[in-house]
Protein backbone atom coordinates (compact mmCIF):
# COMPACT_ATOMS: atom_id res chain seq x y z
CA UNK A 1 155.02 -147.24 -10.63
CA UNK A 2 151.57 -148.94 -11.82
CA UNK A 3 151.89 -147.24 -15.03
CA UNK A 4 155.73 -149.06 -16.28
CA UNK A 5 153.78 -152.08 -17.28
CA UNK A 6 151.31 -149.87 -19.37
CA UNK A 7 153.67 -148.27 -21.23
CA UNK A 8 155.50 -151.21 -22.37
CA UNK A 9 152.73 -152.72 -23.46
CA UNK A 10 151.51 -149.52 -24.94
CA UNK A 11 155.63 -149.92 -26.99
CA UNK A 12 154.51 -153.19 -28.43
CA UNK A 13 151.06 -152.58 -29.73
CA UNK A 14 152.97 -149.48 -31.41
CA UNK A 15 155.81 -151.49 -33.28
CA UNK A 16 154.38 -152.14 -36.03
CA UNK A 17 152.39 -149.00 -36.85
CA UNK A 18 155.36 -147.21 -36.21
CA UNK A 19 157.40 -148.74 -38.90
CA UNK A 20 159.59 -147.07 -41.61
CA UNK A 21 157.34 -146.47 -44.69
CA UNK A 22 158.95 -148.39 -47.57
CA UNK A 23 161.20 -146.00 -48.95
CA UNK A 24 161.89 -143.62 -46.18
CA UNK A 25 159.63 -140.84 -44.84
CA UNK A 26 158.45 -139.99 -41.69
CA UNK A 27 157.10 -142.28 -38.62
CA UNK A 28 153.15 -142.16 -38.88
CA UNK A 29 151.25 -141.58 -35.42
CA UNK A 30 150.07 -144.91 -33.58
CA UNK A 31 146.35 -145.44 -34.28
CA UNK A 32 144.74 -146.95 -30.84
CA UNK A 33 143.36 -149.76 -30.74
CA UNK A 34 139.28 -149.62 -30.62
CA UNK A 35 137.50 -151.86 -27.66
CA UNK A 36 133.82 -152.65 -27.91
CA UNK A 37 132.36 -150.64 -24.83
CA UNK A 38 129.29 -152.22 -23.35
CA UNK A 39 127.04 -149.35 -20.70
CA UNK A 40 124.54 -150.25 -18.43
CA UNK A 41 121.96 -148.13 -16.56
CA UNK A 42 122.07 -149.87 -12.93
CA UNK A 43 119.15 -147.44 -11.68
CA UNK A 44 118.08 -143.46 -12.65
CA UNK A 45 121.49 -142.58 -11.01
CA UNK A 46 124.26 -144.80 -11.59
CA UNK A 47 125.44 -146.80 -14.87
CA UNK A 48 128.17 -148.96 -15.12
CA UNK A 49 130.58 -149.52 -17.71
CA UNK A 50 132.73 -152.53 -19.26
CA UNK A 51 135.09 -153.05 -21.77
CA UNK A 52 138.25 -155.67 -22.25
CA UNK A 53 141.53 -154.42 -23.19
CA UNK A 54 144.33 -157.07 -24.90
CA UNK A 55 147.09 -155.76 -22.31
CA UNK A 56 146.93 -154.45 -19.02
CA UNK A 57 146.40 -150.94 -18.60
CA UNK A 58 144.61 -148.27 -16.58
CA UNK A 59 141.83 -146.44 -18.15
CA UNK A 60 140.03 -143.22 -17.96
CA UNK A 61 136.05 -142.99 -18.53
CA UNK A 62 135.07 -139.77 -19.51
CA UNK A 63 131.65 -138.92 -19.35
CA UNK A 64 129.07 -135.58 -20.24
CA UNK A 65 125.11 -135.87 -20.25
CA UNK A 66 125.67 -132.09 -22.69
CA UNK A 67 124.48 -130.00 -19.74
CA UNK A 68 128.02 -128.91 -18.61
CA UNK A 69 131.70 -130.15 -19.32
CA UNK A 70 133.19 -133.68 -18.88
CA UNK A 71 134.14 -135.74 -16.07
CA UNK A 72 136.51 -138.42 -15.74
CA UNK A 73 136.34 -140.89 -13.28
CA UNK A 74 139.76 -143.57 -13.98
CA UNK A 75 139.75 -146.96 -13.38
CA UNK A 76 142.96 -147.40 -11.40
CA UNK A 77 143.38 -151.13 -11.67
CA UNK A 78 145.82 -152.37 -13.83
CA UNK A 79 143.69 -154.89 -15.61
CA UNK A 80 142.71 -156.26 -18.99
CA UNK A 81 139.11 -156.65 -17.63
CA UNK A 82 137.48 -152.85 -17.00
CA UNK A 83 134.02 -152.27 -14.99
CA UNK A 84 133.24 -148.62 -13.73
CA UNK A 85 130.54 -147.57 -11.77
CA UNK A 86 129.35 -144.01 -12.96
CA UNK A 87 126.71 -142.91 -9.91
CA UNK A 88 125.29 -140.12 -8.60
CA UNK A 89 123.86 -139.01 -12.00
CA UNK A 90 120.78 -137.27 -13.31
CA UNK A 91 117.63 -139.31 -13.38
CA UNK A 92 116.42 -139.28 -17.22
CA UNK A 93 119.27 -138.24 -19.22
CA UNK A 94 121.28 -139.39 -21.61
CA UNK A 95 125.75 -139.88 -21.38
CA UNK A 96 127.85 -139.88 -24.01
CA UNK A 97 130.83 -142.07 -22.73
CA UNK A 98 134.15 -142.70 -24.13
CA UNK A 99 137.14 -145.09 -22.50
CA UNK A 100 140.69 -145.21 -22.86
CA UNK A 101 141.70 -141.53 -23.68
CA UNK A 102 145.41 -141.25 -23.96
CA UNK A 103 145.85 -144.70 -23.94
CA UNK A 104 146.27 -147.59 -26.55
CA UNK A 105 142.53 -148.91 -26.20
CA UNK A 106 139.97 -146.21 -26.79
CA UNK A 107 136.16 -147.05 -27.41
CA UNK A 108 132.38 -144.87 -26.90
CA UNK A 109 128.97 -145.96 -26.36
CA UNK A 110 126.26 -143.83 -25.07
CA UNK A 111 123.59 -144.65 -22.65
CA UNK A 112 120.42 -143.12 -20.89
CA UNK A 113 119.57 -143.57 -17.39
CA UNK A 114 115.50 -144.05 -16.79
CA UNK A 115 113.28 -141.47 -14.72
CA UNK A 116 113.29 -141.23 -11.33
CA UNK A 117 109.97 -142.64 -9.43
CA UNK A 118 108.03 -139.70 -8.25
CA UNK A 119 107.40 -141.52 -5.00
CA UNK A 120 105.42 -141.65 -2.09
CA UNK A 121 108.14 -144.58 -1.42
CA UNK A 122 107.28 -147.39 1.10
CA UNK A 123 109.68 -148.65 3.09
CA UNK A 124 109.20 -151.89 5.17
CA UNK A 125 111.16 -152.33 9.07
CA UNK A 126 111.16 -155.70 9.72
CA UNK A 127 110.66 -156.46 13.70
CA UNK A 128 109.79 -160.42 13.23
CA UNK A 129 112.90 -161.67 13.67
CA UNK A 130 113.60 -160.84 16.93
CA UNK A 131 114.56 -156.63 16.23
CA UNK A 132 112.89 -155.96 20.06
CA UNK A 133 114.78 -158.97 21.50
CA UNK A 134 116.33 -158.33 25.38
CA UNK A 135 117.36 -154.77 25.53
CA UNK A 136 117.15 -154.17 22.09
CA UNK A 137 114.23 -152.30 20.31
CA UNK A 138 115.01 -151.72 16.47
CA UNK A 139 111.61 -150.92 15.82
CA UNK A 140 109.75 -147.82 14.53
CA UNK A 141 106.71 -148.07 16.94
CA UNK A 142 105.32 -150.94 19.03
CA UNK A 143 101.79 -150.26 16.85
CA UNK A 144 101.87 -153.13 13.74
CA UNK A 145 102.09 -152.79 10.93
CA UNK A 146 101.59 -148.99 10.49
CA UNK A 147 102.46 -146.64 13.12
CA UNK A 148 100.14 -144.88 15.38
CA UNK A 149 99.10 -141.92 15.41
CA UNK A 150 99.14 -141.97 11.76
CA UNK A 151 100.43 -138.17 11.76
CA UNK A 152 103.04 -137.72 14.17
CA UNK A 153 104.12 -134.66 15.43
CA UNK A 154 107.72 -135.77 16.28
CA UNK A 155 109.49 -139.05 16.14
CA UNK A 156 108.71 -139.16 20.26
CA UNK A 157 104.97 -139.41 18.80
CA UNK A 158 105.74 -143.53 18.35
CA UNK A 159 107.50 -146.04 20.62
CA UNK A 160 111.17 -147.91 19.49
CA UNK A 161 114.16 -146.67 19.22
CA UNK A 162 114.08 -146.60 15.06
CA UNK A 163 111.01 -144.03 15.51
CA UNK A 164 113.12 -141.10 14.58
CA UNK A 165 114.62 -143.02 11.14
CA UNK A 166 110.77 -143.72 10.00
CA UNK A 167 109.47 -140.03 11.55
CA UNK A 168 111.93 -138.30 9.21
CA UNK A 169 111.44 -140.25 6.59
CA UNK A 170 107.47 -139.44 6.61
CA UNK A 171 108.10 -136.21 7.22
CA UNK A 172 109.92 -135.04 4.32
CA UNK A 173 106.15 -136.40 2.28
CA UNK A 174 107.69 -138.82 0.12
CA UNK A 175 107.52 -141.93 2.23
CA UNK A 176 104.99 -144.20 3.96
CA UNK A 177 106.34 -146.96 6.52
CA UNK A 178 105.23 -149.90 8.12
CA UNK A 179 106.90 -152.82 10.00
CA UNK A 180 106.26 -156.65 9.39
CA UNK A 181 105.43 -158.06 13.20
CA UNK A 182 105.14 -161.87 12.86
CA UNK A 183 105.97 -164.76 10.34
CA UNK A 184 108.16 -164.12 7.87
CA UNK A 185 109.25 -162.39 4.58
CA UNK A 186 107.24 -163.49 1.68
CA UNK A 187 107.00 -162.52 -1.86
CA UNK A 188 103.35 -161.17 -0.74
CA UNK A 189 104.44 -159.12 2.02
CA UNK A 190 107.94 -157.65 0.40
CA UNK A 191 105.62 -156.24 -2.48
CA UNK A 192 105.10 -152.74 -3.47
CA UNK A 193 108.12 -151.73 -0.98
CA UNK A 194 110.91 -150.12 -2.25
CA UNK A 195 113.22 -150.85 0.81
CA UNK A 196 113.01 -153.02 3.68
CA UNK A 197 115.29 -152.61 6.48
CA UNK A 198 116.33 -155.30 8.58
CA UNK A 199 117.91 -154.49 12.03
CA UNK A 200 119.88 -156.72 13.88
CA UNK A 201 118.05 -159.90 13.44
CA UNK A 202 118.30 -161.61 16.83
CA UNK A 203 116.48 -165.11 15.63
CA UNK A 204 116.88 -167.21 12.64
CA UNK A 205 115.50 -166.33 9.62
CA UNK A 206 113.67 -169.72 8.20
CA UNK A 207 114.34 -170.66 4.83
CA UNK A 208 111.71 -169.37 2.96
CA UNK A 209 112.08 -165.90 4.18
CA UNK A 210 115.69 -165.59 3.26
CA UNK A 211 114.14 -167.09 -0.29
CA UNK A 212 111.97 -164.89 -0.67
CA UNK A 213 114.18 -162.04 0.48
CA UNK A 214 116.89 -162.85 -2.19
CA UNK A 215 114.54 -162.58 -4.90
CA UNK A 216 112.69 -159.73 -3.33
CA UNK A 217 116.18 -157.75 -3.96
CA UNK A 218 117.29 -159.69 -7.27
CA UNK A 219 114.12 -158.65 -8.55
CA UNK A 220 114.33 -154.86 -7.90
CA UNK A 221 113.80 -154.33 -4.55
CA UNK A 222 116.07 -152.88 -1.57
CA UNK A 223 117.61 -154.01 1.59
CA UNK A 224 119.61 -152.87 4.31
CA UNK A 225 120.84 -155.46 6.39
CA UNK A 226 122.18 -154.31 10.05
CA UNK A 227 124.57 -156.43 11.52
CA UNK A 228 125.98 -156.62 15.50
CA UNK A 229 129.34 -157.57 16.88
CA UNK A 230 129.96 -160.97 17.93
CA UNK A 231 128.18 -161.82 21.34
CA UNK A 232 125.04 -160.27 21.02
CA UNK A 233 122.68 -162.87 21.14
CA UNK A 234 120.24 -160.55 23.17
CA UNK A 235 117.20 -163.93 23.74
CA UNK A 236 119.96 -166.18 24.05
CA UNK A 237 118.67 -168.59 21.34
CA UNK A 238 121.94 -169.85 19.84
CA UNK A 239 121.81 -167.01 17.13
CA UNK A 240 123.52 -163.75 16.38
CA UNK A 241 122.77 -161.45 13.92
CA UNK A 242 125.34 -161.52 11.92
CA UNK A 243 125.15 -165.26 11.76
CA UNK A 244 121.26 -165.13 10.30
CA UNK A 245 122.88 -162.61 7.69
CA UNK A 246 125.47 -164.84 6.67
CA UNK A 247 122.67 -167.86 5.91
CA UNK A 248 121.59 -165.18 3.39
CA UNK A 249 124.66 -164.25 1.88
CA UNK A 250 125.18 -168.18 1.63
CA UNK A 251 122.12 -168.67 -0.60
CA UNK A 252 124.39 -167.33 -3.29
CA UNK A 253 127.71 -166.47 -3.85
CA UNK A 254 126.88 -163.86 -6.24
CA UNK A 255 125.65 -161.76 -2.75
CA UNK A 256 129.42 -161.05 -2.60
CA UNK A 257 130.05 -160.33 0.98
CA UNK A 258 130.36 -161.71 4.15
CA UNK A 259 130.31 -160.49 7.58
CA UNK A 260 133.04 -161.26 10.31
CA UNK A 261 132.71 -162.52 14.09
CA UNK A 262 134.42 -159.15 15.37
CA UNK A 263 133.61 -157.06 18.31
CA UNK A 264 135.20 -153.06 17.61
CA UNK A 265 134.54 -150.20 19.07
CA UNK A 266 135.07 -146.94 16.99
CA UNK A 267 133.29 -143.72 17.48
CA UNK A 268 133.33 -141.21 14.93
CA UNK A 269 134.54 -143.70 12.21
CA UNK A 270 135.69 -141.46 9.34
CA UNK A 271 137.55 -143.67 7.02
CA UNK A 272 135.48 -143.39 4.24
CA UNK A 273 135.89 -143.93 0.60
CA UNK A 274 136.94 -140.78 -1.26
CA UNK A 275 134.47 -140.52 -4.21
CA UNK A 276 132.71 -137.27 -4.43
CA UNK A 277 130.07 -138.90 -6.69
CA UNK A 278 128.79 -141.17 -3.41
CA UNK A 279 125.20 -141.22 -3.07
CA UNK A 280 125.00 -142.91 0.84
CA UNK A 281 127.84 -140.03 1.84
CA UNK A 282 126.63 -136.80 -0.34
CA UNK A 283 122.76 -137.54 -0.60
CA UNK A 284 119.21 -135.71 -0.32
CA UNK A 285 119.47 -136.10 3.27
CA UNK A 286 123.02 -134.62 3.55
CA UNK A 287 126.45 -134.99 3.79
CA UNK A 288 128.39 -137.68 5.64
CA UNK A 289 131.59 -137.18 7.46
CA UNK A 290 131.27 -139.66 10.39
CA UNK A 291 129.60 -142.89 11.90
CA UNK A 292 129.59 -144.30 15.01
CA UNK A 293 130.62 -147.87 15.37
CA UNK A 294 129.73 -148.79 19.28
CA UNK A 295 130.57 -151.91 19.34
CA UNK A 296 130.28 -153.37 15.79
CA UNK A 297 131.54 -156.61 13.46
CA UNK A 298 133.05 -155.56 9.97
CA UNK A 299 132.49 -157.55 6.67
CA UNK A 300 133.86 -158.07 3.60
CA UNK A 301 133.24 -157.70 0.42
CA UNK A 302 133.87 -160.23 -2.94
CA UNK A 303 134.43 -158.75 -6.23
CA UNK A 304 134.89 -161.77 -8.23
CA UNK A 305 131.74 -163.18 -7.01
CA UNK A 306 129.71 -159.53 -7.71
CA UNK A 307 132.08 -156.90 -8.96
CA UNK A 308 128.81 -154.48 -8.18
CA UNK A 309 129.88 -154.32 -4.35
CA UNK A 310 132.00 -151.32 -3.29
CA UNK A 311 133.36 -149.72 -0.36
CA UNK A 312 132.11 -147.24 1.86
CA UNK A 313 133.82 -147.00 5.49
CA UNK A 314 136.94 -149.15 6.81
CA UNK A 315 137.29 -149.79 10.34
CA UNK A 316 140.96 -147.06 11.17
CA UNK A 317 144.22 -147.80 9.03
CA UNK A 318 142.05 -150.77 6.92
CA UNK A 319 141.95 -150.53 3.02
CA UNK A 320 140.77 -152.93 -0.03
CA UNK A 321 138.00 -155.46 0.31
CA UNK A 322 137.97 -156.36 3.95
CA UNK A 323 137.60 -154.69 7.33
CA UNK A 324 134.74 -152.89 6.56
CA UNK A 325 132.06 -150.94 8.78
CA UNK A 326 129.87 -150.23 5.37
CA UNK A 327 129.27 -151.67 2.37
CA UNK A 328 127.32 -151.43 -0.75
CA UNK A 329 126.62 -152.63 -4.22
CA UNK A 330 123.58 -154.04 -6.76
CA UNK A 331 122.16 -157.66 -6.80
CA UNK A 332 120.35 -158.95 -9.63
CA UNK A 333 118.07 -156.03 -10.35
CA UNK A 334 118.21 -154.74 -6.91
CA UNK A 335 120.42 -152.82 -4.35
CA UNK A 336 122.00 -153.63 -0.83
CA UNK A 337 123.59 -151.63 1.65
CA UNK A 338 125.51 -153.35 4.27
CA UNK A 339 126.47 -152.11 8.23
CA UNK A 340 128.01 -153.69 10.93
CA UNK A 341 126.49 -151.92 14.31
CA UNK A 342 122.70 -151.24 14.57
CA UNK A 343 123.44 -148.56 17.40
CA UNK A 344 124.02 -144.96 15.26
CA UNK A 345 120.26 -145.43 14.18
CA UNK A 346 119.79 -145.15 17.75
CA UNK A 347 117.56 -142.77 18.72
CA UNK A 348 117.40 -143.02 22.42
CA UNK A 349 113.51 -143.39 22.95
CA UNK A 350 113.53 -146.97 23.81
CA UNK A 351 110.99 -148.60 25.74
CA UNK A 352 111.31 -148.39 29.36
CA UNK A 353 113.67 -150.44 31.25
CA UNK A 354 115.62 -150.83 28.42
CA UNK A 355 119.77 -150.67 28.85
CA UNK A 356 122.55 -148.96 26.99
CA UNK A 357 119.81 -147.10 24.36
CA UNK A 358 121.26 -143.63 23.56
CA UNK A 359 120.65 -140.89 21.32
CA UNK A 360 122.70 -141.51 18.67
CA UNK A 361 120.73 -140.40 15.86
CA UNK A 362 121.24 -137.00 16.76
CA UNK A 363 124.20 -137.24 17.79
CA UNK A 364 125.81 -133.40 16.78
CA UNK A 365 129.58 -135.08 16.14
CA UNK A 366 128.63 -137.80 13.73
CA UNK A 367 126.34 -137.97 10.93
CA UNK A 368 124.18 -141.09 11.60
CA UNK A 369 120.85 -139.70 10.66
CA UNK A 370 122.13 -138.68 7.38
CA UNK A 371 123.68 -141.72 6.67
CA UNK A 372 120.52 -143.81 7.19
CA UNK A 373 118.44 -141.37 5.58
CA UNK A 374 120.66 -141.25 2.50
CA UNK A 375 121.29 -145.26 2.49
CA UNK A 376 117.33 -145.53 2.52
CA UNK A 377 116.96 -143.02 -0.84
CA UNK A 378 119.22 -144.60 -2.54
CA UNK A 379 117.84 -148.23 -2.43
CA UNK A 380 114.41 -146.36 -3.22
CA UNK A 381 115.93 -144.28 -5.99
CA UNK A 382 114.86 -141.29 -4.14
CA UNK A 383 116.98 -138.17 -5.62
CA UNK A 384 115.49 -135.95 -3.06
């Protein structure tokens, strides 16, 4: 049914071309109307691609980097104003891209996506704001700020319940970690990272860290924010973490998302975005087919204030921009990845005494460990 307004307007571009030549003869073939195609290289594995169109339409983008055949991903809005997102490709290479096939607005453009760093990547866990607080402890070890021993043997080798997300991550010999213990973020202390993850904030972040964590990411860098659900303000202190999230997304609207006061519980969440091309769901680290959500918030996402957000899990029978576990997208020059529970990087080695910590890392009917692993690559670029 989407496609009736197309063709109509597809009828009155074609009038005139297909007028009578003067004097009889035959009805010459519409000539399409050519759209200046602008391309992008976002990072080594994903370009995005724009173009206007003077009716309404849906468009194919067909793309082929000469090692194999083309693919088309389409651009199923009916819209006048086209942006595609073109991920999951090779580091270093360059696309020949063409729009509109088959339609009344065709354009090309090629573009190259830049190398891939070579790593080691470093990746920052943030445990200042409160990550340990009550029965909490979304940390990678309680040794500041790199982990102790310096080799582990296994992820049981350091203390906190995020040991297993920063023991697999050394262990594959691309990555170093370390975790920021007091103070706050600043432009000094975000350097040289590629990531930082920040899990379940339980305090307030002041000002100038959430300053100099916006520009940390608008410059290049990577974060993954962790939310909670509502009512887990584990120190009591008047603040959630999905509240000290929102103050950042409230620096600027061009963040575009926003995360809800919800409380949802929803093991094995598997309503994913289709898109075969999706680094956080088929990455280095594997493929994605579940998540637990134990007690989690959603969020939203924006597009007209940062078209560069997507999708990438829906709480059950949700669809479009809101009720969202997961969600992703580019800021400035950088890269965010969004979640709603900090309990499927879980890994069940907790400090003693603490409550409700379980082993959900490993967890054999979800695909948590994956997930992390593949959300942390991709903010470092990391094709595996």
């Amino acid at each position: 049914m989407r496609i009736l307004p197309f063709l109509a307007a597809a009828v009155v571009l074609s009038t005139a071309a297909c007028a009578p030549r003067e004097g009889g003869g035959s009805i010459p073939t519409p000539t399409p109307v050519s759209v200046a195609v602008e391309a992008e290289a976002l990072s080594p594995y994903a370009i995005e691609v724009r173009w206007t169109t003077t009716a309404e339409t849906v468009s194919p983008v067909v793309f082929n980097d000469g090692s194999g055949g083309d693919e088309t991903v389409l651009d199923d809005e009916l819209t006048t104003e086209h942006r595609v997102l073109l991920q999951a490709l090779d580091a270093g290479a360059t696309y020949e891209i063409r729009v509109g096939d088959d339609t009344g607005f065709t354009g090309e453009i090629s573009e190259t996506t830049p190398q891939a760093q070579g790593g080691p990547f470093s990746v920052l866990f943030d445990a200042a704001h409160g990550e340990d607080a009550g029965n909490a402890d979304w940390v990678i070890d309680d040794t500041f700020p790199a982990p102790s021993p310096a080799s582990p043997s296994s992820e049981t080798s350091w203390s906190g319940a995020y040991s297993a997300w920063g023991f697999d991550l050394v262990d594959t010999g691309r990555y170093d970690v370390e975790s920021l213990r007091t103070g706050t973020f600043t432009a000094g202390n975000l350097a040289g990272f590629c990531a930082v993850i920040l899990p379940e904030p339980n305090n307030q972040i002041p000002a100038g860290g959430l300053e100099a964590l916006k520009d940390y990411v608008a410059g290049g860098g990577g974060a993954l924010l962790i939310s909670d659900h509502e009512g887990s303000d584990r120190d009591n202190d008047g603040w959630e973490s999905l509240e000290a999230l929102n103050e950042l997304a409230d620096l600027d609207a061009a963040w575009g998302w926003r995360i809800d006061t919800q409380d949802i519980y929803e093991a094995g969440a598997n309503n994913f975005v289709v898109d075969a091309r999706e680094p956080l769901l088929h990455g280095p680290f594997g493929e994605v087919a579940a998540v637990g959500m134990y007690a989690a918030t959603t969020l939203r996402i924006i597009p007209a204030q940062n078209p560069r957000m997507r999708q990438i899990l829906w709480r059950p029978n949700q669809s479009g921009n809101a009720g969202l576990f997961i969600a992703a997208g580019f800021y400035g020059e950088g890269k965010v990845v969004i979640v709603g529970d900090s309990s499927p990087a879980d890994d069940g080695t907790a400090n003693p005494g603490n409550a409700n910590i379980v082993n959900s890392w490993s967890d054999p009917a979800e695909d948590n460990a994956a997930f992390f692993l593949n959300a942390t690559a991709w903010l470092c670029d990391d094709g595996g």
